[in-house]
Each structure stands twice: as structure tokens, then as C-alpha cells.
PDB file of N, CA and C in Angstrom:
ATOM      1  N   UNK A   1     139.208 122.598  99.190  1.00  0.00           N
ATOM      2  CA  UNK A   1     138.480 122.968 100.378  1.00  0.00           C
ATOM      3  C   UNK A   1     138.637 121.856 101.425  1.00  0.00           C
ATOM      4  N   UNK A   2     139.196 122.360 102.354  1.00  0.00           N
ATOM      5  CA  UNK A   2     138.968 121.310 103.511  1.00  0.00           C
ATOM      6  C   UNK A   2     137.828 121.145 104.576  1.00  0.00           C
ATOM      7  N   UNK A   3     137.320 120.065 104.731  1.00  0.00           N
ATOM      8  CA  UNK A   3     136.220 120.110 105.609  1.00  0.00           C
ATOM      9  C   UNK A   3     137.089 119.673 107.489  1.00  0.00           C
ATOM     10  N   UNK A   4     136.528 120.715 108.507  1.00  0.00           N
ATOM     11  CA  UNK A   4     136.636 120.736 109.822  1.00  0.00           C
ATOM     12  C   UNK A   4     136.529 119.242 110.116  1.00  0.00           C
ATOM     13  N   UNK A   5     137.270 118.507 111.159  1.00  0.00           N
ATOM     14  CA  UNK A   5     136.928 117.426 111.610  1.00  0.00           C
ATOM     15  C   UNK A   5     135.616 117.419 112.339  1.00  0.00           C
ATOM     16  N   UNK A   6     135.118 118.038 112.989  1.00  0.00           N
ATOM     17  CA  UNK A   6     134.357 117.970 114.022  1.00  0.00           C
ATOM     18  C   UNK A   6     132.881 118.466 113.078  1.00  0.00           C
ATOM     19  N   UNK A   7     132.995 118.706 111.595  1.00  0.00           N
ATOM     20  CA  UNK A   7     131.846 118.796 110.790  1.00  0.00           C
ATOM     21  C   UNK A   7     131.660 117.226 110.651  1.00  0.00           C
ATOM     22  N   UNK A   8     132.604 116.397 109.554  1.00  0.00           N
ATOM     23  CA  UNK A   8     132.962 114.898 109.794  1.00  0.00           C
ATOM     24  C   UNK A   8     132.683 114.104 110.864  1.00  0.00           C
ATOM     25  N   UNK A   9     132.913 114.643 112.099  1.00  0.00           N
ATOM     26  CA  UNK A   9     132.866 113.407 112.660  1.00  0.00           C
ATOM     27  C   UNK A   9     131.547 112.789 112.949  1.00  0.00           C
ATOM     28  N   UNK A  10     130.229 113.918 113.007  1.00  0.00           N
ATOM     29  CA  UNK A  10     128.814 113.153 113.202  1.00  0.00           C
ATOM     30  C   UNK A  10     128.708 112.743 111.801  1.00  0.00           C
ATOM     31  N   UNK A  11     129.076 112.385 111.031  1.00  0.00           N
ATOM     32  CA  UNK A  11     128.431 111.690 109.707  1.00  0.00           C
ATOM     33  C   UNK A  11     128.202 110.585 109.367  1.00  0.00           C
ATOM     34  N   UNK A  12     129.295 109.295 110.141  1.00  0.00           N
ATOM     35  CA  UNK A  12     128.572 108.071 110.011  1.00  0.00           C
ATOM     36  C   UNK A  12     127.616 108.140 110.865  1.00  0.00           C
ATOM     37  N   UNK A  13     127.256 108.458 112.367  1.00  0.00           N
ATOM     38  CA  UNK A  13     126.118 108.663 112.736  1.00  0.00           C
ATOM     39  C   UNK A  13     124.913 109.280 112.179  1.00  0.00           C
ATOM     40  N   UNK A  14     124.511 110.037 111.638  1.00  0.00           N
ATOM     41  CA  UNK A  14     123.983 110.531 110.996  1.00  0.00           C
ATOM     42  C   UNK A  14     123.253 109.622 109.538  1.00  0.00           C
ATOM     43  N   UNK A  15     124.551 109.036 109.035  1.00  0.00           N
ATOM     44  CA  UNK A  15     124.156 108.203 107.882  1.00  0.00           C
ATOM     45  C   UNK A  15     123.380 107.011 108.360  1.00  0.00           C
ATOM     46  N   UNK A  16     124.118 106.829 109.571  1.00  0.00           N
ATOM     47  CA  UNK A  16     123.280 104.790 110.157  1.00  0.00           C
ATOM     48  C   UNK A  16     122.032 105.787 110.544  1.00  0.00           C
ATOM     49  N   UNK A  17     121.595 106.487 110.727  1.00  0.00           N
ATOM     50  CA  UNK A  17     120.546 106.834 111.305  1.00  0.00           C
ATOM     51  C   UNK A  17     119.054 107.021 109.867  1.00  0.00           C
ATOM     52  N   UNK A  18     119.783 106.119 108.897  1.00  0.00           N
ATOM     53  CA  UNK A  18     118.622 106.464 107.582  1.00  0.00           C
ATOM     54  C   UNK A  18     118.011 105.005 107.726  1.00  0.00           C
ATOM     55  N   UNK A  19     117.077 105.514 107.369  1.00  0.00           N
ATOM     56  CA  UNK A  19     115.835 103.870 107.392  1.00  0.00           C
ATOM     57  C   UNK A  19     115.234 104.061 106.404  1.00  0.00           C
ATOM     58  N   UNK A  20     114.471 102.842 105.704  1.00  0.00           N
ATOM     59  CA  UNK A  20     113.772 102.684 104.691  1.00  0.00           C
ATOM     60  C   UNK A  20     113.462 101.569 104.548  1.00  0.00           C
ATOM     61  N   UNK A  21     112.318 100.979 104.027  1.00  0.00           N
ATOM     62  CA  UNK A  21     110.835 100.408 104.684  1.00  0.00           C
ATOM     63  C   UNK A  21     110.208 100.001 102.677  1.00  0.00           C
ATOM     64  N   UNK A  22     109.740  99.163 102.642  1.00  0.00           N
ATOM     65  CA  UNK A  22     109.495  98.654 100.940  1.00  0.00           C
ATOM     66  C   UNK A  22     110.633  99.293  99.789  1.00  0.00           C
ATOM     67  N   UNK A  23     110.424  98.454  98.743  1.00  0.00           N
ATOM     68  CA  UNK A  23     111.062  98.801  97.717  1.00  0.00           C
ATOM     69  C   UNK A  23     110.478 100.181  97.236  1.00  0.00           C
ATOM     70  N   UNK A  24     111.547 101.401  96.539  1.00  0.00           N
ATOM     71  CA  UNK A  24     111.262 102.262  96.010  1.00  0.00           C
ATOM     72  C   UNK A  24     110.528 102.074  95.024  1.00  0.00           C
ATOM     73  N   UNK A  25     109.627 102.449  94.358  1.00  0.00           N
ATOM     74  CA  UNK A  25     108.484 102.562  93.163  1.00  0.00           C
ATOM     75  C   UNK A  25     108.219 104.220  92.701  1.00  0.00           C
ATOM     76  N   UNK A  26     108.309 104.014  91.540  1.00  0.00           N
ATOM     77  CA  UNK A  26     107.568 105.246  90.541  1.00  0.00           C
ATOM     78  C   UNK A  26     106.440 105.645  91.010  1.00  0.00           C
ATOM     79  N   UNK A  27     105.416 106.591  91.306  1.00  0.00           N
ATOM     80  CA  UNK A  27     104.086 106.794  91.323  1.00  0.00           C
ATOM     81  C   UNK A  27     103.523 107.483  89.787  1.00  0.00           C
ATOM     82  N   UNK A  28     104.463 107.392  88.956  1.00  0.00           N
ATOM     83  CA  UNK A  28     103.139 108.125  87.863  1.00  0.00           C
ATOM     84  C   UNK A  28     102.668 107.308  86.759  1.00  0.00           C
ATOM     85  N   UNK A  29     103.502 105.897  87.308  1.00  0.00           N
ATOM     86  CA  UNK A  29     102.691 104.481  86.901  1.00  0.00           C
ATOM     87  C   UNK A  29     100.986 104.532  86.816  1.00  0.00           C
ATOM     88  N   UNK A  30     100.990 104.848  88.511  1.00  0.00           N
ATOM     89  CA  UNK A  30      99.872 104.641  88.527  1.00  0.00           C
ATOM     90  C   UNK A  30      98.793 105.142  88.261  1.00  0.00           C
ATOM     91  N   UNK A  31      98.494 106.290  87.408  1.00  0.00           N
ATOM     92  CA  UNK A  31      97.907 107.205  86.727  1.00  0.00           C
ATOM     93  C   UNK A  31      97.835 106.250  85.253  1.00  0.00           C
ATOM     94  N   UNK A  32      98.061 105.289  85.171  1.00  0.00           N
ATOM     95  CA  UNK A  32      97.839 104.524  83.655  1.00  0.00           C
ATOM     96  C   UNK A  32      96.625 103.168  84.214  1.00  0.00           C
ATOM     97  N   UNK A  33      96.882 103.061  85.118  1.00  0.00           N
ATOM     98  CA  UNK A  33      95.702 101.922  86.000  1.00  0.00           C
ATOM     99  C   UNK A  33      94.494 102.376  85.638  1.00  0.00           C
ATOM    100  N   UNK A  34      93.779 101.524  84.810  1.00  0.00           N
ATOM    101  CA  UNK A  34      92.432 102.021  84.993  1.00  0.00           C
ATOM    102  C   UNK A  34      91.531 100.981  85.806  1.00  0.00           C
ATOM    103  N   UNK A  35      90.277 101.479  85.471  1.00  0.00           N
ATOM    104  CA  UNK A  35      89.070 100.628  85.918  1.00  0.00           C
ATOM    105  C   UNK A  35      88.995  99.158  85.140  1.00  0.00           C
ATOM    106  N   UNK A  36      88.944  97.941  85.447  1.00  0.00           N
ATOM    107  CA  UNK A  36      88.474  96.484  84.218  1.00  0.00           C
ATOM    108  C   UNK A  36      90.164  96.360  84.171  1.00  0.00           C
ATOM    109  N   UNK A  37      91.245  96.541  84.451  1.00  0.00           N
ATOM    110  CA  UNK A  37      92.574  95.706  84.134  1.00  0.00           C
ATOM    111  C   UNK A  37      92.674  94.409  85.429  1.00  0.00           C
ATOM    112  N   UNK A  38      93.641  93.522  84.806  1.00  0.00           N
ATOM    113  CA  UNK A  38      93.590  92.573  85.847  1.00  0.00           C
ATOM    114  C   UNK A  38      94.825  92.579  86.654  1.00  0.00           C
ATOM    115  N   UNK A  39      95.213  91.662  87.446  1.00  0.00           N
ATOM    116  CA  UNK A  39      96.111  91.987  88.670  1.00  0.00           C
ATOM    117  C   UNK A  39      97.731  91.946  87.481  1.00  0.00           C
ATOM    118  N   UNK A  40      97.541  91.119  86.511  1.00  0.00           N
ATOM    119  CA  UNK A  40      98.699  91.142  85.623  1.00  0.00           C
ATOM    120  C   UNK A  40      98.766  92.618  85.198  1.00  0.00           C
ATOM    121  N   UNK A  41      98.208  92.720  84.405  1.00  0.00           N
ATOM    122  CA  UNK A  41      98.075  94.367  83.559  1.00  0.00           C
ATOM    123  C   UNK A  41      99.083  95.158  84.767  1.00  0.00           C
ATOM    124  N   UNK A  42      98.184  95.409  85.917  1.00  0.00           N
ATOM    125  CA  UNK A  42      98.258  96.081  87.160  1.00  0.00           C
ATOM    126  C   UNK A  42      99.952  96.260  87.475  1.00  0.00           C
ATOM    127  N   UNK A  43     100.287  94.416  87.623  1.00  0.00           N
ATOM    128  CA  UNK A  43     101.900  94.423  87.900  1.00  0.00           C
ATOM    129  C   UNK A  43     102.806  95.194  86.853  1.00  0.00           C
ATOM    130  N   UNK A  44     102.386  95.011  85.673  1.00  0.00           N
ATOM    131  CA  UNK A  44     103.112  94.800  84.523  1.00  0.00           C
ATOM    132  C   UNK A  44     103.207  96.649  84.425  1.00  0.00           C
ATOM    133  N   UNK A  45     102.334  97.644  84.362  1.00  0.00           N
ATOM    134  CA  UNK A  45     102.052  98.879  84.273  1.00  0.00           C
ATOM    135  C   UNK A  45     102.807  99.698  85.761  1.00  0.00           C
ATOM    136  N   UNK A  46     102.865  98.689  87.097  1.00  0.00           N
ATOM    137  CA  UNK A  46     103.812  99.337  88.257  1.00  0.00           C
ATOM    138  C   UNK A  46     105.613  99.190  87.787  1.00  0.00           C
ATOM    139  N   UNK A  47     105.504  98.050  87.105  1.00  0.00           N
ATOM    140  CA  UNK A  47     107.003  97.747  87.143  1.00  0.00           C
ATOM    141  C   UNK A  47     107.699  96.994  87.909  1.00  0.00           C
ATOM    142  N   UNK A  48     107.223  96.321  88.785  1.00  0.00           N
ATOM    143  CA  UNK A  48     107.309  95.853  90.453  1.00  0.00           C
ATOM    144  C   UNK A  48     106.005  94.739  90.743  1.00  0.00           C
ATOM    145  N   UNK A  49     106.633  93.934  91.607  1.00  0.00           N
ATOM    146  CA  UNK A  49     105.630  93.011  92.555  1.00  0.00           C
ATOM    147  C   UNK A  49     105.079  93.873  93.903  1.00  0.00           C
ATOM    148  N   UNK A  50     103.888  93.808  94.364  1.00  0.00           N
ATOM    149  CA  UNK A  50     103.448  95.206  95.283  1.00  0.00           C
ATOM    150  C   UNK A  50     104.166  94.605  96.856  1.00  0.00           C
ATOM    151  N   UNK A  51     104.022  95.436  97.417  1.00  0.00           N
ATOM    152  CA  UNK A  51     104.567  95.234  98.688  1.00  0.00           C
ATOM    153  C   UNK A  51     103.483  94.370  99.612  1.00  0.00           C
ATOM    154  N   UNK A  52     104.780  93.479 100.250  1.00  0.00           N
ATOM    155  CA  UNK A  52     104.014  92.702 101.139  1.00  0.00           C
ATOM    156  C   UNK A  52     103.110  93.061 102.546  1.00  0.00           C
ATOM    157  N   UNK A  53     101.979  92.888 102.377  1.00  0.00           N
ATOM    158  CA  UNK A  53     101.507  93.851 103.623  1.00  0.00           C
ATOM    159  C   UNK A  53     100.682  93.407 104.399  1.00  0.00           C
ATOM    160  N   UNK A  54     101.197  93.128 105.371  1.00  0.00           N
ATOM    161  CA  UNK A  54     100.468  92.143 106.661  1.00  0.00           C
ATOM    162  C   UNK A  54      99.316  92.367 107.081  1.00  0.00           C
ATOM    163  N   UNK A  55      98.324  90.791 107.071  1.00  0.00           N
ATOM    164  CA  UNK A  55      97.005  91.065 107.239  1.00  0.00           C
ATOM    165  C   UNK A  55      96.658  91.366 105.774  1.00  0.00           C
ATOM    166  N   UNK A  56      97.284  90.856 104.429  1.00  0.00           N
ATOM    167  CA  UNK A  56      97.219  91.745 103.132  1.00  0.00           C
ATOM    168  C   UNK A  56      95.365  91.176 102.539  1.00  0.00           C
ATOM    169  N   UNK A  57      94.917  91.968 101.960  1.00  0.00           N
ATOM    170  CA  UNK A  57      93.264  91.365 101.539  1.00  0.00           C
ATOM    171  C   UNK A  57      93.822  90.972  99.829  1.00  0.00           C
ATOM    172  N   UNK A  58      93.321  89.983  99.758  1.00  0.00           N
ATOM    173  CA  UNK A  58      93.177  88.958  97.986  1.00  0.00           C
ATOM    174  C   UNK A  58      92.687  90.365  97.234  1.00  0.00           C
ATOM    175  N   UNK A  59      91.607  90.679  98.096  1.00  0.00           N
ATOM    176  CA  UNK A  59      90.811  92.261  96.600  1.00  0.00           C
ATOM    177  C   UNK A  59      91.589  92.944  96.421  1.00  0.00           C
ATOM    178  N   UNK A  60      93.229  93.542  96.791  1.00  0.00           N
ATOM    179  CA  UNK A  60      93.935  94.581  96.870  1.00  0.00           C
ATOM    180  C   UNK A  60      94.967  94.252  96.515  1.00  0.00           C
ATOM    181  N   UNK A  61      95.815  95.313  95.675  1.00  0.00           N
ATOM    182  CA  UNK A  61      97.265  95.251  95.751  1.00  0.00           C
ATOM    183  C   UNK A  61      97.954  96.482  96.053  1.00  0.00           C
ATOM    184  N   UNK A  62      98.839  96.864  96.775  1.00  0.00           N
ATOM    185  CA  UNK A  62      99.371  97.533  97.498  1.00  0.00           C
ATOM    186  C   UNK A  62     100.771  97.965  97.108  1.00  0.00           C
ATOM    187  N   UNK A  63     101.149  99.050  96.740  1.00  0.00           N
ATOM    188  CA  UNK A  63     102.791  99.416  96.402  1.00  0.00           C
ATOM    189  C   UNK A  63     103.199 100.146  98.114  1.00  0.00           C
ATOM    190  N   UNK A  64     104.189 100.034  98.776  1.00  0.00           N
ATOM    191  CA  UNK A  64     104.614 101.055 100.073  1.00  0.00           C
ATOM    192  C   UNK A  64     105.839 101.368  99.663  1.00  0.00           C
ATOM    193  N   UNK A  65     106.155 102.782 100.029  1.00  0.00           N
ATOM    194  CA  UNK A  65     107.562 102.882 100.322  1.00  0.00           C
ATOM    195  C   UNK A  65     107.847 103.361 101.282  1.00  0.00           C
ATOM    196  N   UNK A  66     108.426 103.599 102.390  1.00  0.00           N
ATOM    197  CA  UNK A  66     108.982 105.152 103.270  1.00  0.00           C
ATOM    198  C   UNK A  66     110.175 104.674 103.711  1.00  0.00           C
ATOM    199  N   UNK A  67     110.781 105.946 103.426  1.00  0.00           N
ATOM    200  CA  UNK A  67     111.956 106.511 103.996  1.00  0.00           C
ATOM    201  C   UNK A  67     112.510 107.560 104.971  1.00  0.00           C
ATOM    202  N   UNK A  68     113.264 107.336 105.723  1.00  0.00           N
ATOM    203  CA  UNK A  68     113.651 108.350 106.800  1.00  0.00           C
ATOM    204  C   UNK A  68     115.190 108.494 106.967  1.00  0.00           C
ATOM    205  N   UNK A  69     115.304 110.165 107.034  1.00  0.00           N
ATOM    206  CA  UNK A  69     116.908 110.339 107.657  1.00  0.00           C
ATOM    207  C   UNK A  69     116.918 111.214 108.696  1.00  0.00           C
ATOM    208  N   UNK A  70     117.509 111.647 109.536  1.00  0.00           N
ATOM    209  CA  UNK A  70     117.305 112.512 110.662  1.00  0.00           C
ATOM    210  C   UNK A  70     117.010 113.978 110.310  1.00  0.00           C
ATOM    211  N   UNK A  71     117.242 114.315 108.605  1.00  0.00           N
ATOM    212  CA  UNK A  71     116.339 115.602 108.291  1.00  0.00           C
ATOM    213  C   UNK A  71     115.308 115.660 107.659  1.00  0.00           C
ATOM    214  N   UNK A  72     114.788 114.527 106.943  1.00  0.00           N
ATOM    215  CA  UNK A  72     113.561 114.412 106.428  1.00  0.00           C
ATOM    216  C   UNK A  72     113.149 112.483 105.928  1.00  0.00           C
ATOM    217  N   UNK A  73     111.724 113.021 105.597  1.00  0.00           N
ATOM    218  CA  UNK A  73     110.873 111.388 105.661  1.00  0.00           C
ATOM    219  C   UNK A  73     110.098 111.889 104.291  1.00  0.00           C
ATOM    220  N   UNK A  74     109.936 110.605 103.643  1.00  0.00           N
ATOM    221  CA  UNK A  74     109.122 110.458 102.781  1.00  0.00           C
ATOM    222  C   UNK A  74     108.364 109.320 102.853  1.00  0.00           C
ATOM    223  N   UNK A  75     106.818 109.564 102.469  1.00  0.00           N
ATOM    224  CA  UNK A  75     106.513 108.316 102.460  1.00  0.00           C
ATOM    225  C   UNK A  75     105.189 108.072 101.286  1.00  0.00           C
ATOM    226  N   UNK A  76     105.180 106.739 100.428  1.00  0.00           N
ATOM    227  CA  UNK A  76     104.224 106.353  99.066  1.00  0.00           C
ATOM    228  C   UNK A  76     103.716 105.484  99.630  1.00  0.00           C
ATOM    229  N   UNK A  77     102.298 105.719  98.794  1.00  0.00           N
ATOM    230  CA  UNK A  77     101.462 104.480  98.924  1.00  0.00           C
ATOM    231  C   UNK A  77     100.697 104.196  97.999  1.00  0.00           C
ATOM    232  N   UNK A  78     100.436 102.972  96.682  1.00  0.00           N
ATOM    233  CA  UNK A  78      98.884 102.927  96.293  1.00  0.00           C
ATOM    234  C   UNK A  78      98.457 102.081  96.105  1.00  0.00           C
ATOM    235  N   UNK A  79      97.480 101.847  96.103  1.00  0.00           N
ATOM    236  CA  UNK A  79      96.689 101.193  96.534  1.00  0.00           C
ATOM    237  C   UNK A  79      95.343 100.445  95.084  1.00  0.00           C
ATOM    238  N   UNK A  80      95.679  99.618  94.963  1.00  0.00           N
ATOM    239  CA  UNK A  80      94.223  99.050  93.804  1.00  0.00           C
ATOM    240  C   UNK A  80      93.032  97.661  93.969  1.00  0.00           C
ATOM    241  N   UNK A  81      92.210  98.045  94.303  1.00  0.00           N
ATOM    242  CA  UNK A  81      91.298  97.067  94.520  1.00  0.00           C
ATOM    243  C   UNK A  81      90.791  96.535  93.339  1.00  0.00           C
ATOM    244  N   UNK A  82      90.535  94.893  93.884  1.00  0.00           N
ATOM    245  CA  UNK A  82      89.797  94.357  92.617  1.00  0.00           C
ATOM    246  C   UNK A  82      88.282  93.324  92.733  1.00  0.00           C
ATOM    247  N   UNK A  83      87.628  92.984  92.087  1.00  0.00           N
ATOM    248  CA  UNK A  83      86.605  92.727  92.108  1.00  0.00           C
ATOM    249  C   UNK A  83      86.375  91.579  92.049  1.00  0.00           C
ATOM    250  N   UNK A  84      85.024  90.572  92.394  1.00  0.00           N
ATOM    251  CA  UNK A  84      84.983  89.533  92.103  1.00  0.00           C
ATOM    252  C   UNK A  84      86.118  88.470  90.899  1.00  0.00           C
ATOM    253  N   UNK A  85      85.386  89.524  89.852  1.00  0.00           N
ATOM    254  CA  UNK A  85      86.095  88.831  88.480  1.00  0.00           C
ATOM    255  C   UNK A  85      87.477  89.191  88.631  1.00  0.00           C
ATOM    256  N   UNK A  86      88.452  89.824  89.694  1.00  0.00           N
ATOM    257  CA  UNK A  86      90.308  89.745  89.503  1.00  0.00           C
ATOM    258  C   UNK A  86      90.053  91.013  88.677  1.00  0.00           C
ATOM    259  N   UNK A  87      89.846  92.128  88.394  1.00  0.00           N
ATOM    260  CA  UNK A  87      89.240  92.956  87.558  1.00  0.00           C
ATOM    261  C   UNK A  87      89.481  94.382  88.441  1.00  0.00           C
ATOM    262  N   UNK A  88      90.177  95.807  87.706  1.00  0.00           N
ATOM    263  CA  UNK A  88      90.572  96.649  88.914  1.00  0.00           C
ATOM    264  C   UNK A  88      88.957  97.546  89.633  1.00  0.00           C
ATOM    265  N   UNK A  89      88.443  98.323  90.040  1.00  0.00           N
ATOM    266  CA  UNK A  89      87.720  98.452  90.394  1.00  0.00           C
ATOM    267  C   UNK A  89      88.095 100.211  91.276  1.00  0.00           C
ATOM    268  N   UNK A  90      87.057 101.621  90.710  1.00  0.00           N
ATOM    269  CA  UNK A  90      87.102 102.410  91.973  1.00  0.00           C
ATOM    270  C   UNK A  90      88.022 103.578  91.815  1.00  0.00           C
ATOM    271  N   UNK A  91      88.662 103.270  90.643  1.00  0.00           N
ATOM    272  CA  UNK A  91      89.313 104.816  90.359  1.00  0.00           C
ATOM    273  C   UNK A  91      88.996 105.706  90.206  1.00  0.00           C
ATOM    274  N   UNK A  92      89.297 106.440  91.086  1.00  0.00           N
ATOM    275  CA  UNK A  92      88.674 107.812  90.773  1.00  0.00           C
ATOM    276  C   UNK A  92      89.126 108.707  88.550  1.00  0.00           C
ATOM    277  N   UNK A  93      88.271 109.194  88.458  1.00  0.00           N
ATOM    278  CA  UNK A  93      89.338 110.322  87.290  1.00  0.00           C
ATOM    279  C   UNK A  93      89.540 110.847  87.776  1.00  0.00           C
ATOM    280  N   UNK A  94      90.838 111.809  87.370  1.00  0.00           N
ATOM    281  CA  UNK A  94      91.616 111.041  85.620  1.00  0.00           C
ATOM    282  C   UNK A  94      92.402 109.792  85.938  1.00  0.00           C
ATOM    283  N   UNK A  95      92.676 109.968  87.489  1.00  0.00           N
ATOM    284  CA  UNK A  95      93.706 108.184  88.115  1.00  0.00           C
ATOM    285  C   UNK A  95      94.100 108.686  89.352  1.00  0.00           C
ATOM    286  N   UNK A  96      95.376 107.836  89.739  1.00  0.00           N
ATOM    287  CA  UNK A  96      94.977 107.580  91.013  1.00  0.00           C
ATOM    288  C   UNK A  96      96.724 107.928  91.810  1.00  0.00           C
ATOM    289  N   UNK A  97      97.050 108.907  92.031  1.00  0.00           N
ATOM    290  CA  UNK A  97      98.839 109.141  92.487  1.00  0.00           C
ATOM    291  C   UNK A  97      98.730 109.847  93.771  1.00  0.00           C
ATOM    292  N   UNK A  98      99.791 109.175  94.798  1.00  0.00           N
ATOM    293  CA  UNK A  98      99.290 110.204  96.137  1.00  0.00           C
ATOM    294  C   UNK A  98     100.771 109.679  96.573  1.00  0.00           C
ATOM    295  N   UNK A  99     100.978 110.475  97.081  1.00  0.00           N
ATOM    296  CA  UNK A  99     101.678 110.965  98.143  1.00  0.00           C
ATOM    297  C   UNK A  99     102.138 111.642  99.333  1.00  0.00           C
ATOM    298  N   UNK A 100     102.927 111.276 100.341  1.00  0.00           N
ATOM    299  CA  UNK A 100     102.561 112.176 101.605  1.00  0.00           C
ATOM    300  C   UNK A 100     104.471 112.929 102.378  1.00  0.00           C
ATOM    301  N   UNK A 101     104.212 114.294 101.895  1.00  0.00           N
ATOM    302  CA  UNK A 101     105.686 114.927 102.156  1.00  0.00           C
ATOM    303  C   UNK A 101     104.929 115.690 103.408  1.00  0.00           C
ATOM    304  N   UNK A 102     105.204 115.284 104.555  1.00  0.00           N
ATOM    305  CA  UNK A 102     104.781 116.614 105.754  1.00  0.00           C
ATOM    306  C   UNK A 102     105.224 117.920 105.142  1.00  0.00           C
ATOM    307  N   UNK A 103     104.439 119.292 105.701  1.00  0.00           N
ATOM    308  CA  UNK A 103     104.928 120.680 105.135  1.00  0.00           C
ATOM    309  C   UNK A 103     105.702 121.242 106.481  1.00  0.00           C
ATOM    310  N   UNK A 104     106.485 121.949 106.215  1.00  0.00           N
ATOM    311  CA  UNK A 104     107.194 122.494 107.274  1.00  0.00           C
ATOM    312  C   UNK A 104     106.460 123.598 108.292  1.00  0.00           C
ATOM    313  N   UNK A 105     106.855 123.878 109.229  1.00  0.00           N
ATOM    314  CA  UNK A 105     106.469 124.740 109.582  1.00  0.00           C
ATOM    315  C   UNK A 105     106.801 126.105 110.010  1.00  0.00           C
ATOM    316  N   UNK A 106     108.399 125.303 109.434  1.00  0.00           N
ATOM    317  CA  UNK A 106     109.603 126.259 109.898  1.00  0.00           C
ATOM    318  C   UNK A 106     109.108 128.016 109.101  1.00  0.00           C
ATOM    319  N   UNK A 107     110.515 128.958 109.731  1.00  0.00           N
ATOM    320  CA  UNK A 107     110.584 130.390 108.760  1.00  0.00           C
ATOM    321  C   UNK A 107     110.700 129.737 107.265  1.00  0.00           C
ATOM    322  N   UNK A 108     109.991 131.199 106.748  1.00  0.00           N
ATOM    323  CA  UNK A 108     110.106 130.495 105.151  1.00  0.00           C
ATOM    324  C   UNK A 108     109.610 129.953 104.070  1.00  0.00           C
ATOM    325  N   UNK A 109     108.575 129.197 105.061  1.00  0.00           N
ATOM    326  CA  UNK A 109     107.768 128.276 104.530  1.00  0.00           C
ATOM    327  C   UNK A 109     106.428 128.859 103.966  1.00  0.00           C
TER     328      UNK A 109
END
């Protein structure tokens, strides 16, 4: 199969046009986080050091990811607070996984 030049030719444009913003991370890690673990447990159960996040608070640790290409964006976040004692704090049950995919609005949908 041959592909048209003029399909080709927007594609390195297209490709430089992808962005992405923190290290990628798992989210169904974080559904093992409970309440009383400490910031070790915490790291050790993400897989990862959390993302650096400006203005960051000592009580919190923070995973980010997002990504963008000129047809779609994704973007993670979670989030774990801790307590006096370094101690996790505030989970909801059964735990804690979120994510944010905009819905289309297009036909179809």
C-alpha cells in the first residue's frame, strides 16, 4: 500500500505538536494506599518518586501526568495527604483512582 504524499507531509508537524508534562504513572497503584502508611510505603506502592509541584505542601504527595497531541489530551492526578505523624490520612473507601478524559461531544457519542 502506498501512502499519498500530501497524507505524509503534515506528519512531522503533527508529531512536534505532542506535549507531555510529568512522568507517566500507573493509577491502580493507588487503590492499595491506605489510611496510617507512611510517605515510604506510599513511594514504594506508586512505583515512582511523585511529581514535583510548585508551591508543593510537606502534608502531600502528588503523582501528575498530562499529555497532549493535536487529537486528544489526557490528563492524571493523585494526590495523598499526610498527618502530623508522616502517616497517610483521608481516603475515601474502597481507595482513591481518578482520572480526567474530556467526553466528546461530537456525532456518536
Amino acid at each position: 500500500m502506498k501512502l499519498h504524499p500530501l497524507l505524509i507531509g503534515p506528519l512531522p508537524i503533527l508529531l512536534s505538536a505532542c506535549s507531555s508534562l510529568g512522568e507517566e504513572f500507573p493509577l491502580e497503584p493507588a487503590n492499595r494506599v491506605r489510611n496510617g502508611m507512611t510517605r515510604a510505603e506510599v513511594v514504594a506502592i506508586m512505583g515512582s518518586q511523585p511529581s514535583p509541584v510548585e508551591g508543593g505542601d510537606h502534608g502531600r504527595l502528588t503523582w501528575v501526568h498530562a499529555s497532549a497531541d493535536p487529537l486528544d489530551y489526557d490528563f492524571q492526578r493523585v494526590s495523598f495527604q499526610f498527618d502530623e505523624q508522616g502517616r497517610v490520612y483521608g481516603i475515601p473507601k474502597p481507595g482513591r483512582i481518578g482520572s480526567f478524559r474530556p467526553q466528546s461531544d461530537g456525532p456518536g457519542d
